[in-house]
PDB file of N, CA and C in Angstrom:
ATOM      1  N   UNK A   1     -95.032  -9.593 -31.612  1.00  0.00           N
ATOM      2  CA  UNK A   1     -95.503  -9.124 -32.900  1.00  0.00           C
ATOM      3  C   UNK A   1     -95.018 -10.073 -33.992  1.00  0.00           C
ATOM      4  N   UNK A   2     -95.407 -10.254 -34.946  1.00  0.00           N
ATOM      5  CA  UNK A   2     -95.408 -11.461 -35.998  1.00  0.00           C
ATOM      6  C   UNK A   2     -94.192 -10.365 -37.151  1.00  0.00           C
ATOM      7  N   UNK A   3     -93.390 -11.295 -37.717  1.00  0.00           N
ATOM      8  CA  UNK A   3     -92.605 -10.911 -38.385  1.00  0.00           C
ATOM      9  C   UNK A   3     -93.535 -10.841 -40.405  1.00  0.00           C
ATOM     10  N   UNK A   4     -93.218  -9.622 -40.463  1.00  0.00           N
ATOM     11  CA  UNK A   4     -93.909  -9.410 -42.097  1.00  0.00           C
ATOM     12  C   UNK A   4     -93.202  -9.221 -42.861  1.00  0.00           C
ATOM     13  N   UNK A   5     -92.743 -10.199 -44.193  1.00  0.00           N
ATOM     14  CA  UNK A   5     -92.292  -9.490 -45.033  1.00  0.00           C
ATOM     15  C   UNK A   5     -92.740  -8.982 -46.095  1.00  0.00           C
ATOM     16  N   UNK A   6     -92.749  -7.867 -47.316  1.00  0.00           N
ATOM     17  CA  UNK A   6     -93.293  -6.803 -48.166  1.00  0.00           C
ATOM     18  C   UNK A   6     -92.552  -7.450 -49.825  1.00  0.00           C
ATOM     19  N   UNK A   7     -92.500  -8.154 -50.451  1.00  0.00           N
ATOM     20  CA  UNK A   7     -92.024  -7.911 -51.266  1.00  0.00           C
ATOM     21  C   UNK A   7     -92.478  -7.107 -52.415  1.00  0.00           C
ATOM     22  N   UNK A   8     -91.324  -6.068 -53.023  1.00  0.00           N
ATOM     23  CA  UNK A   8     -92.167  -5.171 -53.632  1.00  0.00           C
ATOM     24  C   UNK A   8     -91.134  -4.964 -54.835  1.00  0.00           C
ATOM     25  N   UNK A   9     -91.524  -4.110 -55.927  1.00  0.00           N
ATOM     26  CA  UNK A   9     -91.059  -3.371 -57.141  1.00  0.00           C
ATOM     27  C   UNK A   9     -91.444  -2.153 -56.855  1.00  0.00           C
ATOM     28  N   UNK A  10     -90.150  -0.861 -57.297  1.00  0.00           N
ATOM     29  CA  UNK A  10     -90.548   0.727 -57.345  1.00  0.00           C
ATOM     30  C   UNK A  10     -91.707   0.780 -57.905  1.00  0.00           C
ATOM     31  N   UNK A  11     -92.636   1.632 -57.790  1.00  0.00           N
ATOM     32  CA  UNK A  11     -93.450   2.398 -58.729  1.00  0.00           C
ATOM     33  C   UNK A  11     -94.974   0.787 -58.904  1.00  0.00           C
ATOM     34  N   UNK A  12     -95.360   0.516 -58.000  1.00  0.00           N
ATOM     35  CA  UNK A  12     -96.169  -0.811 -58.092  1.00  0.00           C
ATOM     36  C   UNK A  12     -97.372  -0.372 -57.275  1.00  0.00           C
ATOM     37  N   UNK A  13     -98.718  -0.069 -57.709  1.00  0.00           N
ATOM     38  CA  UNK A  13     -99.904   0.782 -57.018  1.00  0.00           C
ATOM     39  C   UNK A  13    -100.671  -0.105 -55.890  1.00  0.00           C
ATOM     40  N   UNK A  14    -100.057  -1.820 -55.960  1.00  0.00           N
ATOM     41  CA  UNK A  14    -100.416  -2.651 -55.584  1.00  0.00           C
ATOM     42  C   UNK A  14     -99.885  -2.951 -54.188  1.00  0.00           C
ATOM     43  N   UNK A  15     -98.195  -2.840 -54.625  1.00  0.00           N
ATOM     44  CA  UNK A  15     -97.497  -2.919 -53.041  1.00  0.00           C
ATOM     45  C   UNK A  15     -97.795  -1.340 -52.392  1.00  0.00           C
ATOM     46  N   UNK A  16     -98.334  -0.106 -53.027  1.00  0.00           N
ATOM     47  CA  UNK A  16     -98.289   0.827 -52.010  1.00  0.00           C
ATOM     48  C   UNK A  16     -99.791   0.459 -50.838  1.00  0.00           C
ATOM     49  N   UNK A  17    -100.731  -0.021 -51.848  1.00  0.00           N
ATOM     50  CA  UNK A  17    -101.740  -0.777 -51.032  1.00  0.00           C
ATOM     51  C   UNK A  17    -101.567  -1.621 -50.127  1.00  0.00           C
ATOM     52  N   UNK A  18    -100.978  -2.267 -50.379  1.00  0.00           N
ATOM     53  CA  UNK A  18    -100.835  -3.659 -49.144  1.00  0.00           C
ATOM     54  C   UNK A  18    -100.091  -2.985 -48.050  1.00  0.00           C
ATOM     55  N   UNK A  19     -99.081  -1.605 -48.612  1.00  0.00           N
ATOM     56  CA  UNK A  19     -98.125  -1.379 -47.299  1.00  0.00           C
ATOM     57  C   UNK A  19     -99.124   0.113 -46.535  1.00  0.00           C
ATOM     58  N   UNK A  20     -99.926   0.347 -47.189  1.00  0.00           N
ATOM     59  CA  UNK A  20    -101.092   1.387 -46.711  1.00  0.00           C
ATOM     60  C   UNK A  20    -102.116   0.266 -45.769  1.00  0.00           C
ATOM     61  N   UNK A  21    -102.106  -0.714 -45.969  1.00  0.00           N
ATOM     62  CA  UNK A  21    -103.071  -1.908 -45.169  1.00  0.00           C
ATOM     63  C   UNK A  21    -102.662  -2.045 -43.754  1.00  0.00           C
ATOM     64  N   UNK A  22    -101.287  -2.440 -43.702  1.00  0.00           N
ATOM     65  CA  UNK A  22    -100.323  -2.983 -43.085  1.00  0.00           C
ATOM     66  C   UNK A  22     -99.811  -1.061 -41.874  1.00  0.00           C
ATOM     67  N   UNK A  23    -100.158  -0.103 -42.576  1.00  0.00           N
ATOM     68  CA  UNK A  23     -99.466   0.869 -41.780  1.00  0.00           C
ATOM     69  C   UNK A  23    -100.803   1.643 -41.418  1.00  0.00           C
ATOM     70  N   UNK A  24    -102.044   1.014 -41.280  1.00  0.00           N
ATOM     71  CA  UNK A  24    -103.116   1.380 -40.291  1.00  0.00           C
ATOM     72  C   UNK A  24    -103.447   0.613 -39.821  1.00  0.00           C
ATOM     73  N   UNK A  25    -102.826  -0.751 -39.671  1.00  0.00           N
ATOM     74  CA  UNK A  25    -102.637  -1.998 -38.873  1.00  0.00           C
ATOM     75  C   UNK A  25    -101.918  -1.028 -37.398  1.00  0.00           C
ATOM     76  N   UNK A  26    -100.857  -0.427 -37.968  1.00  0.00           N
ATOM     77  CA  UNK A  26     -99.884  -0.035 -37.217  1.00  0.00           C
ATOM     78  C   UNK A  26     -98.618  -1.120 -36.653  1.00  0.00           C
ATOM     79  N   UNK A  27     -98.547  -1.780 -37.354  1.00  0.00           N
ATOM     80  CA  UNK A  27     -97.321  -3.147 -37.612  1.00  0.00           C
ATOM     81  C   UNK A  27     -96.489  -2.526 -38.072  1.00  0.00           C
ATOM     82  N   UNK A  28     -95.088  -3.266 -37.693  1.00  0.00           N
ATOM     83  CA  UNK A  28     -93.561  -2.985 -38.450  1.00  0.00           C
ATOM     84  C   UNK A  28     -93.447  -4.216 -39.372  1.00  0.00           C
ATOM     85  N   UNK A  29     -93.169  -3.539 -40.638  1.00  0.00           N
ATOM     86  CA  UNK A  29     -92.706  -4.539 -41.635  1.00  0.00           C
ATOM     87  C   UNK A  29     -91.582  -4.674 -42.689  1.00  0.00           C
ATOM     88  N   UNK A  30     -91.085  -5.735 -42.842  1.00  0.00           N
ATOM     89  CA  UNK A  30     -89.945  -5.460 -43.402  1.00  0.00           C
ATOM     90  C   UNK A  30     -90.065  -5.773 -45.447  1.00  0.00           C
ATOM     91  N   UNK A  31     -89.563  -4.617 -45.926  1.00  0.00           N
ATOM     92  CA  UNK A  31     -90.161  -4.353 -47.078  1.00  0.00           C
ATOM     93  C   UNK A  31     -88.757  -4.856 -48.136  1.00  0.00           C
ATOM     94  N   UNK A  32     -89.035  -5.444 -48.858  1.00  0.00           N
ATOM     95  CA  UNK A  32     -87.949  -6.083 -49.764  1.00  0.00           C
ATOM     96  C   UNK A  32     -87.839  -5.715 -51.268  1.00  0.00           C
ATOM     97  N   UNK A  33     -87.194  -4.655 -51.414  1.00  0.00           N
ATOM     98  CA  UNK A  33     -87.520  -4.415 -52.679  1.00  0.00           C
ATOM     99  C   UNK A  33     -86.502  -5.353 -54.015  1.00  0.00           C
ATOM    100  N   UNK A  34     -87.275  -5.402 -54.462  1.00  0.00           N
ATOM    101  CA  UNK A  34     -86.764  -6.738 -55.670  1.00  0.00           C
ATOM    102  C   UNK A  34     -86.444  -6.278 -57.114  1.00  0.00           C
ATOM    103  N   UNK A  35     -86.884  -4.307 -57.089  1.00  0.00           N
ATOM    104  CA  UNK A  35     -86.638  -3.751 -58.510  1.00  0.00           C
ATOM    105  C   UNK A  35     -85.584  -4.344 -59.789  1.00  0.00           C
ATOM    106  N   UNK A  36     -84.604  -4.373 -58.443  1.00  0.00           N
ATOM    107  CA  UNK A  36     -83.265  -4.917 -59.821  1.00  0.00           C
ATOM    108  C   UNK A  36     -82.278  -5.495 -58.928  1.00  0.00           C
ATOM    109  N   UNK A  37     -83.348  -6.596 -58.351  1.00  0.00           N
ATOM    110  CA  UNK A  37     -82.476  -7.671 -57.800  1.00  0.00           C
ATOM    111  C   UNK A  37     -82.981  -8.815 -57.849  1.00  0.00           C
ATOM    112  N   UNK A  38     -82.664  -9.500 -59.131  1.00  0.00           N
ATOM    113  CA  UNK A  38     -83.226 -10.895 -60.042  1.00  0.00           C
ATOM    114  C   UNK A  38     -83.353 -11.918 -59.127  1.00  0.00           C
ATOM    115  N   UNK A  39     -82.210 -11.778 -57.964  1.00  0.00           N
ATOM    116  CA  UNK A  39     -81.770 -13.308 -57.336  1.00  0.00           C
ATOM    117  C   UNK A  39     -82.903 -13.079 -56.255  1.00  0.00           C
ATOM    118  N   UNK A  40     -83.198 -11.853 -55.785  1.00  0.00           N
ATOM    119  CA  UNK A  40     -84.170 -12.018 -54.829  1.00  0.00           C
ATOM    120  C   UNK A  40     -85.388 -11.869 -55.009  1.00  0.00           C
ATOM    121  N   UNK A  41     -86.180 -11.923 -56.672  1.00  0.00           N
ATOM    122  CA  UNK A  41     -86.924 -12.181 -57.383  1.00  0.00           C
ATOM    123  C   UNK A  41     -87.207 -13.382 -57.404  1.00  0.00           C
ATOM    124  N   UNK A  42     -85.881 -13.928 -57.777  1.00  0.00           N
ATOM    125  CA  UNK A  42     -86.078 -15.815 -57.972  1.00  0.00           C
ATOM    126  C   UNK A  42     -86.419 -16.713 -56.571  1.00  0.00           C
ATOM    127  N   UNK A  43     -85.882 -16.076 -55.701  1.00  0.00           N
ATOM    128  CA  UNK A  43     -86.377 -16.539 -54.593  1.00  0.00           C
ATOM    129  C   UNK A  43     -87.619 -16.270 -53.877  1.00  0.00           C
ATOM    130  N   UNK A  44     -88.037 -15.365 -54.394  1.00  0.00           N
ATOM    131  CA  UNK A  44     -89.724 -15.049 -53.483  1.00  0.00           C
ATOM    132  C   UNK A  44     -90.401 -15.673 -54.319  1.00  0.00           C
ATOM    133  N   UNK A  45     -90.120 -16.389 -55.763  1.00  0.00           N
ATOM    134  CA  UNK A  45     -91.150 -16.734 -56.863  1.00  0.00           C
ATOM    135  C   UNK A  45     -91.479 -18.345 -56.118  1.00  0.00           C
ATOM    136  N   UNK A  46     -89.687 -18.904 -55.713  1.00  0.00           N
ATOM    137  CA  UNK A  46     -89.765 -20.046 -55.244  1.00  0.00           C
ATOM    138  C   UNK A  46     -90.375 -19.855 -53.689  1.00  0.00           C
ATOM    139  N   UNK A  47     -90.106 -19.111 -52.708  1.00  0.00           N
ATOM    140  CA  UNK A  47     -91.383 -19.004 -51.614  1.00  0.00           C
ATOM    141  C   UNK A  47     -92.706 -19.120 -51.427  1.00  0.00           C
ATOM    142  N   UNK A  48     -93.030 -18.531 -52.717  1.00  0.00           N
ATOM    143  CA  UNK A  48     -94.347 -17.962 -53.306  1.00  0.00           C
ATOM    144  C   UNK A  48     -94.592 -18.900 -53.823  1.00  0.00           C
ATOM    145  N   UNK A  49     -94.389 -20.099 -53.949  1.00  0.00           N
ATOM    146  CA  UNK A  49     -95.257 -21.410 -54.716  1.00  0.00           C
ATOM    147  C   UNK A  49     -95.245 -20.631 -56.522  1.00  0.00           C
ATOM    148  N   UNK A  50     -94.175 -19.770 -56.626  1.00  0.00           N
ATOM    149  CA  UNK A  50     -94.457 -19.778 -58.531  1.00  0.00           C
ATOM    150  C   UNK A  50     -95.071 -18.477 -58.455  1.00  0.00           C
ATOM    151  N   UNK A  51     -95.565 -17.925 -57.588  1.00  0.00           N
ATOM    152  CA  UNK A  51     -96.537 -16.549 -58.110  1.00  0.00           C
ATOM    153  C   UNK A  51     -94.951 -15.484 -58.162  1.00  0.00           C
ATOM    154  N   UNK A  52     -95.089 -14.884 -59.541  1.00  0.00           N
ATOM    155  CA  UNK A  52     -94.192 -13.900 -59.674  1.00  0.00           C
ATOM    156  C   UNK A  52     -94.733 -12.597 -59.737  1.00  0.00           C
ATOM    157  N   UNK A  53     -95.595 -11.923 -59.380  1.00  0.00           N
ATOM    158  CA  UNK A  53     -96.313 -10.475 -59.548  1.00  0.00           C
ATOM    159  C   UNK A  53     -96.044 -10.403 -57.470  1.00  0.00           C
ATOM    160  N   UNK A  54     -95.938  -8.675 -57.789  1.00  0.00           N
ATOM    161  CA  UNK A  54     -95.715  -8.582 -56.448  1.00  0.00           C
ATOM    162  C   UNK A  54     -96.894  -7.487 -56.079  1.00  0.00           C
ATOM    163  N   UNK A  55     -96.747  -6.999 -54.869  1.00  0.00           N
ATOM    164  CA  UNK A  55     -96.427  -7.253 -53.611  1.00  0.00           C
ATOM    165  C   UNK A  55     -96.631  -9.353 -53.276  1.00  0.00           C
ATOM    166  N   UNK A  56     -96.071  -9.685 -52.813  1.00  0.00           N
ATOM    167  CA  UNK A  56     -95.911 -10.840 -52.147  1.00  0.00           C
ATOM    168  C   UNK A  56     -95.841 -10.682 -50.985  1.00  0.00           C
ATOM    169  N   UNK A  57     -96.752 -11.252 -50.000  1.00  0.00           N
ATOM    170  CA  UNK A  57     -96.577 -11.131 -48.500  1.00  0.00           C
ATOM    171  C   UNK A  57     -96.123 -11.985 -47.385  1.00  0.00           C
ATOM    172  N   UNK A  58     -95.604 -12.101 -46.497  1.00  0.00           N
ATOM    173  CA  UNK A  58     -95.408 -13.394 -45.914  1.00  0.00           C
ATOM    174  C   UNK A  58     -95.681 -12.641 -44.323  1.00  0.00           C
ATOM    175  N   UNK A  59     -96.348 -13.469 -43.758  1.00  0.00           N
ATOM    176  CA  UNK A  59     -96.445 -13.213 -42.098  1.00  0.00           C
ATOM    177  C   UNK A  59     -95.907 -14.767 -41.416  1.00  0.00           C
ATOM    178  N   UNK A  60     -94.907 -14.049 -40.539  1.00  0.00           N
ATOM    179  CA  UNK A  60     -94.389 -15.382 -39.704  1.00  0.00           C
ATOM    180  C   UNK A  60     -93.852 -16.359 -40.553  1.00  0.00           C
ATOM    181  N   UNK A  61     -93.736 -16.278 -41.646  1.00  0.00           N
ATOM    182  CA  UNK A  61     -92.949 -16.984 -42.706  1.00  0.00           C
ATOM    183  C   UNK A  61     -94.095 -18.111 -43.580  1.00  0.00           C
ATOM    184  N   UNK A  62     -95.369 -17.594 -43.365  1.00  0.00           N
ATOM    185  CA  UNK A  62     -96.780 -17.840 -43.961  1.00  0.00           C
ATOM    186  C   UNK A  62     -97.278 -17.159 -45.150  1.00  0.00           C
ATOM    187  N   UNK A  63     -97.212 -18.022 -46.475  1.00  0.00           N
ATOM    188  CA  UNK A  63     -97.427 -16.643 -47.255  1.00  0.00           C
ATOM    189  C   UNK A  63     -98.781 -16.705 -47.603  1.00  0.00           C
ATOM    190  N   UNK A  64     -99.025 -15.446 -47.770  1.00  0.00           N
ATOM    191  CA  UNK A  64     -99.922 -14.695 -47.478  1.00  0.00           C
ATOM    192  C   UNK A  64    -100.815 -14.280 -49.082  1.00  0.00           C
ATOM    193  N   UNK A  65     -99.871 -14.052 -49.789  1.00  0.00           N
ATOM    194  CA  UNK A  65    -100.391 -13.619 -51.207  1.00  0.00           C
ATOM    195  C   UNK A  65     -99.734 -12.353 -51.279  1.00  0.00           C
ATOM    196  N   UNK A  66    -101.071 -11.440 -52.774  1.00  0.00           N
ATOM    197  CA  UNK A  66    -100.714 -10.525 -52.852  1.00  0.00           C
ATOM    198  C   UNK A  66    -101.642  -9.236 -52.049  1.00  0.00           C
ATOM    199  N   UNK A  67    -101.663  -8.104 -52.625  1.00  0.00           N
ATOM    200  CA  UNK A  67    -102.502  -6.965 -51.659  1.00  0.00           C
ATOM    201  C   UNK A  67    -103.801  -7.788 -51.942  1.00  0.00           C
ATOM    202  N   UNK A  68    -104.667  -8.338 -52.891  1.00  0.00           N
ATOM    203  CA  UNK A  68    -106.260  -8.297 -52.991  1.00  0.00           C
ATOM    204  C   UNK A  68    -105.890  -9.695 -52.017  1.00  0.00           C
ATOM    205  N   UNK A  69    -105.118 -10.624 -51.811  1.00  0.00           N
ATOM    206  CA  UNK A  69    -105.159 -11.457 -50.977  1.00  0.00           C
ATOM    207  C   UNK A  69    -105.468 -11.079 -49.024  1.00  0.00           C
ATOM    208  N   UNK A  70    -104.235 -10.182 -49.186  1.00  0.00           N
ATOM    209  CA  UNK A  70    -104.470  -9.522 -47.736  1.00  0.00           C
ATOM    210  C   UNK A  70    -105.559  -8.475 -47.585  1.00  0.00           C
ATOM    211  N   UNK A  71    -106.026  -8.067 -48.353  1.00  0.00           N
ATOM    212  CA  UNK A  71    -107.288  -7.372 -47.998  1.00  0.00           C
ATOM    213  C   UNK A  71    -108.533  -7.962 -47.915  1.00  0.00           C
ATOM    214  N   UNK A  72    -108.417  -9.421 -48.685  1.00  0.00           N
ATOM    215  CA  UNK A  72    -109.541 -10.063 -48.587  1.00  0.00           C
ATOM    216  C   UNK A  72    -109.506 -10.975 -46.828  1.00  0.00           C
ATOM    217  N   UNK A  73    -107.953 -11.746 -46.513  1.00  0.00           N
ATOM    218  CA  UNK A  73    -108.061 -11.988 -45.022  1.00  0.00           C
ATOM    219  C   UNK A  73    -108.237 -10.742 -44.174  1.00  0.00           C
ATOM    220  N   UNK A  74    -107.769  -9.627 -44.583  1.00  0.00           N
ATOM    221  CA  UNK A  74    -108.581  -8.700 -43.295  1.00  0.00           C
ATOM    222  C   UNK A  74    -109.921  -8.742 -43.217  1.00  0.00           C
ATOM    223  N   UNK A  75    -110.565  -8.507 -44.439  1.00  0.00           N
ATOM    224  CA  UNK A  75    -112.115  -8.490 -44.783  1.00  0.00           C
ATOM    225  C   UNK A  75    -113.284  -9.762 -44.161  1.00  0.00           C
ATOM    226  N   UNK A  76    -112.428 -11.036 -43.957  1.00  0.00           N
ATOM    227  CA  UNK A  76    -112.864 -12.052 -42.988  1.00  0.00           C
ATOM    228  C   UNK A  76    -112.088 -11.960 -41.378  1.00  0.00           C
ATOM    229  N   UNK A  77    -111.560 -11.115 -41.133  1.00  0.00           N
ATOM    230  CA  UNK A  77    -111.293 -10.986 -39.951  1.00  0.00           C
ATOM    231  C   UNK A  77    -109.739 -11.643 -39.658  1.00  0.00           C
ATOM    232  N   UNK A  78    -109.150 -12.513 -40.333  1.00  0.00           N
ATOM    233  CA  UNK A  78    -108.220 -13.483 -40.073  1.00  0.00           C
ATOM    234  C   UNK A  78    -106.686 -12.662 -39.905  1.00  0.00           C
ATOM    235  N   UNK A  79    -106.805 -11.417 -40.369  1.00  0.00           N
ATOM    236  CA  UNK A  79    -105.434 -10.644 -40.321  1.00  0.00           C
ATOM    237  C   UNK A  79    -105.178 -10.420 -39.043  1.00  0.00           C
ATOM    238  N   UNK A  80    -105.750  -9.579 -38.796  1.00  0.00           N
ATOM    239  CA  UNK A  80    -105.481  -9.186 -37.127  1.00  0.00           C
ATOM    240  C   UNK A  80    -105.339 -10.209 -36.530  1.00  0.00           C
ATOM    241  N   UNK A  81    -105.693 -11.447 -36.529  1.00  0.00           N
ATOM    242  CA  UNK A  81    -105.078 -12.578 -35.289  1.00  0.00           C
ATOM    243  C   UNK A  81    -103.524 -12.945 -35.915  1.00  0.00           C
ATOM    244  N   UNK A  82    -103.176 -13.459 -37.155  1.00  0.00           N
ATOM    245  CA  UNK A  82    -102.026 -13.644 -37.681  1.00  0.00           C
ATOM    246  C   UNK A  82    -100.671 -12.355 -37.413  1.00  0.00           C
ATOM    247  N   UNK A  83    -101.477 -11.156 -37.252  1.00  0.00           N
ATOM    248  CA  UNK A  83    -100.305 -10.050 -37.137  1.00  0.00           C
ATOM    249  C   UNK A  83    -100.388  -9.852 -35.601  1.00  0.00           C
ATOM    250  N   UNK A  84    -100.959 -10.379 -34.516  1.00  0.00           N
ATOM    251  CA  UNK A  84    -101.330 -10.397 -32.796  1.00  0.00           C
ATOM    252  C   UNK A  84    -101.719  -9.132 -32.548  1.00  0.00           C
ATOM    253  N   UNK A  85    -102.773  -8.986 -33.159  1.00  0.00           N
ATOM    254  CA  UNK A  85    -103.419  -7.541 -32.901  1.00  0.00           C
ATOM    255  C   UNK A  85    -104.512  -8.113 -32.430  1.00  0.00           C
ATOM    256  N   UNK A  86    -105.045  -7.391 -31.447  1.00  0.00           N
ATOM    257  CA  UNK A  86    -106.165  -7.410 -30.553  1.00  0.00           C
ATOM    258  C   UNK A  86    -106.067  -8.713 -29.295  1.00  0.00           C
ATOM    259  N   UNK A  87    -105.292  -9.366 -29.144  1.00  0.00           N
ATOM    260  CA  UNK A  87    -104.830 -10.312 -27.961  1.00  0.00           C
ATOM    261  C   UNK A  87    -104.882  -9.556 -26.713  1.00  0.00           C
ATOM    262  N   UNK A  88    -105.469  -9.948 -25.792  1.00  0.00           N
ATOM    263  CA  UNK A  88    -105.392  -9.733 -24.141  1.00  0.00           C
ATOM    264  C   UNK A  88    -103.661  -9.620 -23.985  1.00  0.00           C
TER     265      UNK A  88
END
């Protein structure tokens, strides 16, 4: 199974989407909340090529974007191979 990480802020209608995406995937993911933790803010901004709005996603240490990002690779099909869903 591919390792996911969630970065998120409390109260964000965006990360509850991406983690509503991700939990009828039926994947385990690991969710990072960044509310009021600056340093691990500053570091997903620098992961993230500069994008500071969250959810921020990363699969396998691939980032991914935000929720309209990952809903748009599910929407071409490309999620499910990146998260090893549907493999023989």
């Amino acid at each position: 199974m591919a390792k996911i990480e969630v970065f998120t802020k409390f109260f964000c209608p965006y990360c509850t989407r991406a983690k509503a995406l991700l939990d009828r995937k039926g994947v385990e993911y690991q969710e990072i909340d960044l509310t009021t933790d600056r340093a691990g803010f500053d570091a997903m901004v620098a992961r993230a090529g500069g994008a500071r709005t969250v959810p921020q996603i990363f699969i396998d240490g691939k980032h991914v974007g935000g929720s309209d990002d990952l809903a748009a690779l599910d929407a071409r099909g490309g999620l499910d191979p990146m998260l090893g869903l549907g493999r023989p």
